[in-house]
PDB file of N, CA and C in Angstrom:
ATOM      1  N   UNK A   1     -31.250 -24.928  64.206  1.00  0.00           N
ATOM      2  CA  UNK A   1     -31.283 -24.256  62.924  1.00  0.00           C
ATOM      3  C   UNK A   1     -31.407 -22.749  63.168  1.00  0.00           C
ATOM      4  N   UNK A   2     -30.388 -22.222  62.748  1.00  0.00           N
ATOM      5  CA  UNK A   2     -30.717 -20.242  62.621  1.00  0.00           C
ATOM      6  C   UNK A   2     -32.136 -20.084  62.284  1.00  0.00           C
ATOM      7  N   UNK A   3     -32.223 -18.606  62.619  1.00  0.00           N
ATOM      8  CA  UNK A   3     -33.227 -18.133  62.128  1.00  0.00           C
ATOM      9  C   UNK A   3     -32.982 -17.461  60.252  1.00  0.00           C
ATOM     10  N   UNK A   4     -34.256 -17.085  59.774  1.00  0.00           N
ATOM     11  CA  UNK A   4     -33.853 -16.671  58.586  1.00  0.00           C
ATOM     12  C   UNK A   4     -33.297 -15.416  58.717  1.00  0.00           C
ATOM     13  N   UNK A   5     -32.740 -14.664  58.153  1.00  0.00           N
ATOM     14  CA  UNK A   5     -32.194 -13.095  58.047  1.00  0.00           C
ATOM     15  C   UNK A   5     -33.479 -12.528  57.793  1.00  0.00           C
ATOM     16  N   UNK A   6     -33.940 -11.275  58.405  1.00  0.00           N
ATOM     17  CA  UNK A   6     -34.746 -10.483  58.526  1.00  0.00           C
ATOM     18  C   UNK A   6     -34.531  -9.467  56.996  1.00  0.00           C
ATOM     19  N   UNK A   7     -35.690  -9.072  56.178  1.00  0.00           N
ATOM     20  CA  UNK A   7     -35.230  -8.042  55.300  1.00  0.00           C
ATOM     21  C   UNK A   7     -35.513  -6.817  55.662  1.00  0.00           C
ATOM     22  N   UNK A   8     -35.415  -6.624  57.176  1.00  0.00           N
ATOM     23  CA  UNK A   8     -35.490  -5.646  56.986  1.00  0.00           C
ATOM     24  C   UNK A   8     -33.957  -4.917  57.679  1.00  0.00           C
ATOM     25  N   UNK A   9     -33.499  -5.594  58.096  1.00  0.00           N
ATOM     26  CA  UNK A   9     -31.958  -5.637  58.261  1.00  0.00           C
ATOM     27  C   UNK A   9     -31.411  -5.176  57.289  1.00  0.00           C
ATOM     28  N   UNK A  10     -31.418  -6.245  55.700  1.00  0.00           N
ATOM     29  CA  UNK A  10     -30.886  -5.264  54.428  1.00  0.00           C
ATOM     30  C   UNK A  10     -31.853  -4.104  54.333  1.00  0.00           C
ATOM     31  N   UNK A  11     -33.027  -3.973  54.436  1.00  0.00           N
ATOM     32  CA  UNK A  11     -33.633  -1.654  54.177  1.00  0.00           C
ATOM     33  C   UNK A  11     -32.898  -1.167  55.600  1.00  0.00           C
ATOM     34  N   UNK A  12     -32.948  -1.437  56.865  1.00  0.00           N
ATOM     35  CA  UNK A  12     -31.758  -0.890  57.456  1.00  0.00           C
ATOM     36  C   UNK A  12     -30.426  -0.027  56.961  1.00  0.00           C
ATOM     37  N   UNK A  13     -29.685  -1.211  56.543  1.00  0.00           N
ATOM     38  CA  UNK A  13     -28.547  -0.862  56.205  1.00  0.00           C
ATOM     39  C   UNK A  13     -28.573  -0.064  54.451  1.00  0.00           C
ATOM     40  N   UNK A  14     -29.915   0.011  54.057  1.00  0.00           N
ATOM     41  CA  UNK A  14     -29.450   0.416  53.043  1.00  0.00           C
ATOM     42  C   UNK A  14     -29.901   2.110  52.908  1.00  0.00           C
ATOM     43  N   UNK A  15     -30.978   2.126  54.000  1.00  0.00           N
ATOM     44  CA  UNK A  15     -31.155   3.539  54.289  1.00  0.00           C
ATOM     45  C   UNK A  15     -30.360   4.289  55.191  1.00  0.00           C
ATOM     46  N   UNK A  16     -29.284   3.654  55.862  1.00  0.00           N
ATOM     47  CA  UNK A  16     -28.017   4.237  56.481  1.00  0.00           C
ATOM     48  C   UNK A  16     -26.886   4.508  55.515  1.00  0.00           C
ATOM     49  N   UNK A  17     -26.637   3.856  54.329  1.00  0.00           N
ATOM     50  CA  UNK A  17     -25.955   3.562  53.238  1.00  0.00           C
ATOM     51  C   UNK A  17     -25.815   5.593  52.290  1.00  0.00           C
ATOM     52  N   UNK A  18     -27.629   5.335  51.845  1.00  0.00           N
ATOM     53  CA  UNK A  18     -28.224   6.253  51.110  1.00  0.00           C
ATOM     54  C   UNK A  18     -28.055   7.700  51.795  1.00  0.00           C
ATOM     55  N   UNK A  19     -27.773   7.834  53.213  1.00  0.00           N
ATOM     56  CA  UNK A  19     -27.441   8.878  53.732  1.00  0.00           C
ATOM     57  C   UNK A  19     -26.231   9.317  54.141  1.00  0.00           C
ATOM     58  N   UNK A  20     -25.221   8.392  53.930  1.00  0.00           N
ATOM     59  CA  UNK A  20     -23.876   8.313  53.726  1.00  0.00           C
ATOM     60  C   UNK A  20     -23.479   8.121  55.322  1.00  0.00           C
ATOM     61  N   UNK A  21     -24.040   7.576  55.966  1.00  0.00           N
ATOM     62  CA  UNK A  21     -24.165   7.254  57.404  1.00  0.00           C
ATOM     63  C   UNK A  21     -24.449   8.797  58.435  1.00  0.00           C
ATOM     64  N   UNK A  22     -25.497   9.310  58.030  1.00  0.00           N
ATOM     65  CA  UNK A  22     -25.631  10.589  58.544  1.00  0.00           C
ATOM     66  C   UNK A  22     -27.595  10.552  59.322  1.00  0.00           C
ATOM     67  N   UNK A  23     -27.877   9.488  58.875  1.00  0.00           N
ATOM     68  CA  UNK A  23     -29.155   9.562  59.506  1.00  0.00           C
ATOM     69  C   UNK A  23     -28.985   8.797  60.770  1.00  0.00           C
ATOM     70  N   UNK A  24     -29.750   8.871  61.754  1.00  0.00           N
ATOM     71  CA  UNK A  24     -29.464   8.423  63.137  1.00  0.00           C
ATOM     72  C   UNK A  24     -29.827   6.826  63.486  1.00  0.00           C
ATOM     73  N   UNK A  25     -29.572   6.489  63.764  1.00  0.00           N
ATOM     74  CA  UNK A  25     -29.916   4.463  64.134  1.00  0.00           C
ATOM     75  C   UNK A  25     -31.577   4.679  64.293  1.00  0.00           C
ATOM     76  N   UNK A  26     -31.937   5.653  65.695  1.00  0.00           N
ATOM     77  CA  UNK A  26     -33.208   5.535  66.249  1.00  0.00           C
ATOM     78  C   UNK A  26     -34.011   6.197  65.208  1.00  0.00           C
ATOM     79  N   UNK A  27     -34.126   7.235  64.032  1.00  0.00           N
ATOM     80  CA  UNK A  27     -34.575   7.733  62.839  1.00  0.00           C
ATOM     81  C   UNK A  27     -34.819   6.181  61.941  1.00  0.00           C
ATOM     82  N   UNK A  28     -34.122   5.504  61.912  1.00  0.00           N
ATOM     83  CA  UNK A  28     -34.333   4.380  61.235  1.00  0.00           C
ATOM     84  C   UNK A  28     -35.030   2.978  61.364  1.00  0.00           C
ATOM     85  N   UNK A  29     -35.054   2.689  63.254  1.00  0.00           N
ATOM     86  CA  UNK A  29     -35.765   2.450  63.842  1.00  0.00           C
ATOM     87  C   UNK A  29     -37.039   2.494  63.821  1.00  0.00           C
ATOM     88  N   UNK A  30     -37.603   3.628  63.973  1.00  0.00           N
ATOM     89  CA  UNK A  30     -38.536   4.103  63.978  1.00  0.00           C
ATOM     90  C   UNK A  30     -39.574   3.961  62.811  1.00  0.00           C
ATOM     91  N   UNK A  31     -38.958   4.697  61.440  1.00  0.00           N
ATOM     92  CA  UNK A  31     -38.847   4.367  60.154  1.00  0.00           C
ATOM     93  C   UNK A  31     -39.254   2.566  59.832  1.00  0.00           C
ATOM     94  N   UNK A  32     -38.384   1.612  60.669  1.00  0.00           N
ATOM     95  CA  UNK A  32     -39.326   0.590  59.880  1.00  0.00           C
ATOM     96  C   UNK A  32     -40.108   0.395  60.955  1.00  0.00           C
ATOM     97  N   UNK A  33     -40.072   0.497  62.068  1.00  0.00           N
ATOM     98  CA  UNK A  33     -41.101  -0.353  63.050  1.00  0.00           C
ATOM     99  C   UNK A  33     -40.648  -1.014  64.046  1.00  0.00           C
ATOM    100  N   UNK A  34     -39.259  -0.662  64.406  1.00  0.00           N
ATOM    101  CA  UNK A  34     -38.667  -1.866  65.143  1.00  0.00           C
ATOM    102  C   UNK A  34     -37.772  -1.468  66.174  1.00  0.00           C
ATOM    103  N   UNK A  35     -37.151  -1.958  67.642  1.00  0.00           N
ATOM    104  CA  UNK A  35     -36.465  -0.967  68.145  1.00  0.00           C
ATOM    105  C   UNK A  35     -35.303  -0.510  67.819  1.00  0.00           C
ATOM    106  N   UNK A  36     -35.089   0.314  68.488  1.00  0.00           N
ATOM    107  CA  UNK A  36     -33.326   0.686  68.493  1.00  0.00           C
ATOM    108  C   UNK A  36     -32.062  -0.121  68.680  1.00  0.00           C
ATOM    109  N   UNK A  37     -32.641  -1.068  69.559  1.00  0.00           N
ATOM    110  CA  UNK A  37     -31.403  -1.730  70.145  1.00  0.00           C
ATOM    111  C   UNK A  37     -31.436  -2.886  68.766  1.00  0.00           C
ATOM    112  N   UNK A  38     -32.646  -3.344  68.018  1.00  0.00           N
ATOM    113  CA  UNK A  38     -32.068  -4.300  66.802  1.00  0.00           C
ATOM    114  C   UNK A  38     -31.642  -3.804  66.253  1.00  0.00           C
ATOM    115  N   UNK A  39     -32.100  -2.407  65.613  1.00  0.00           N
ATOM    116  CA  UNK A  39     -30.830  -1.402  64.630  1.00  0.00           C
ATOM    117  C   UNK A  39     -29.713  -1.826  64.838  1.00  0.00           C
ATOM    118  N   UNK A  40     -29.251  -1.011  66.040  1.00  0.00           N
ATOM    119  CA  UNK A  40     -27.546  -1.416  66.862  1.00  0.00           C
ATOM    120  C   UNK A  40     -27.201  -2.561  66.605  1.00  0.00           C
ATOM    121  N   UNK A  41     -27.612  -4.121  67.313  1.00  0.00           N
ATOM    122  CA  UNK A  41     -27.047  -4.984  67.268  1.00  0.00           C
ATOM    123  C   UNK A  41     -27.305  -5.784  65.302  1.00  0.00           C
TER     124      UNK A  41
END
């Protein structure tokens, strides 16, 4: 069985969204708590 989808995957993408893709992966990272490389993938 998958795992559930993380919400923070959708505030991810929605604070990359809100900046018109101009804020940085690791800025967002950071921002929720989590590394870089889950941003990315």
């Amino acid at each position: 069985m998958p795992r559930a989808r993380s919400p923070k995957r959708d505030e991810a993408y929605k604070m990359w969204l809100d900046s018109n893709g101009k804020t940085k992966l690791k800025d967002i990272a950071s921002a929720l708590g989590v590394s870089e490389s889950q941003v990315r993938k």
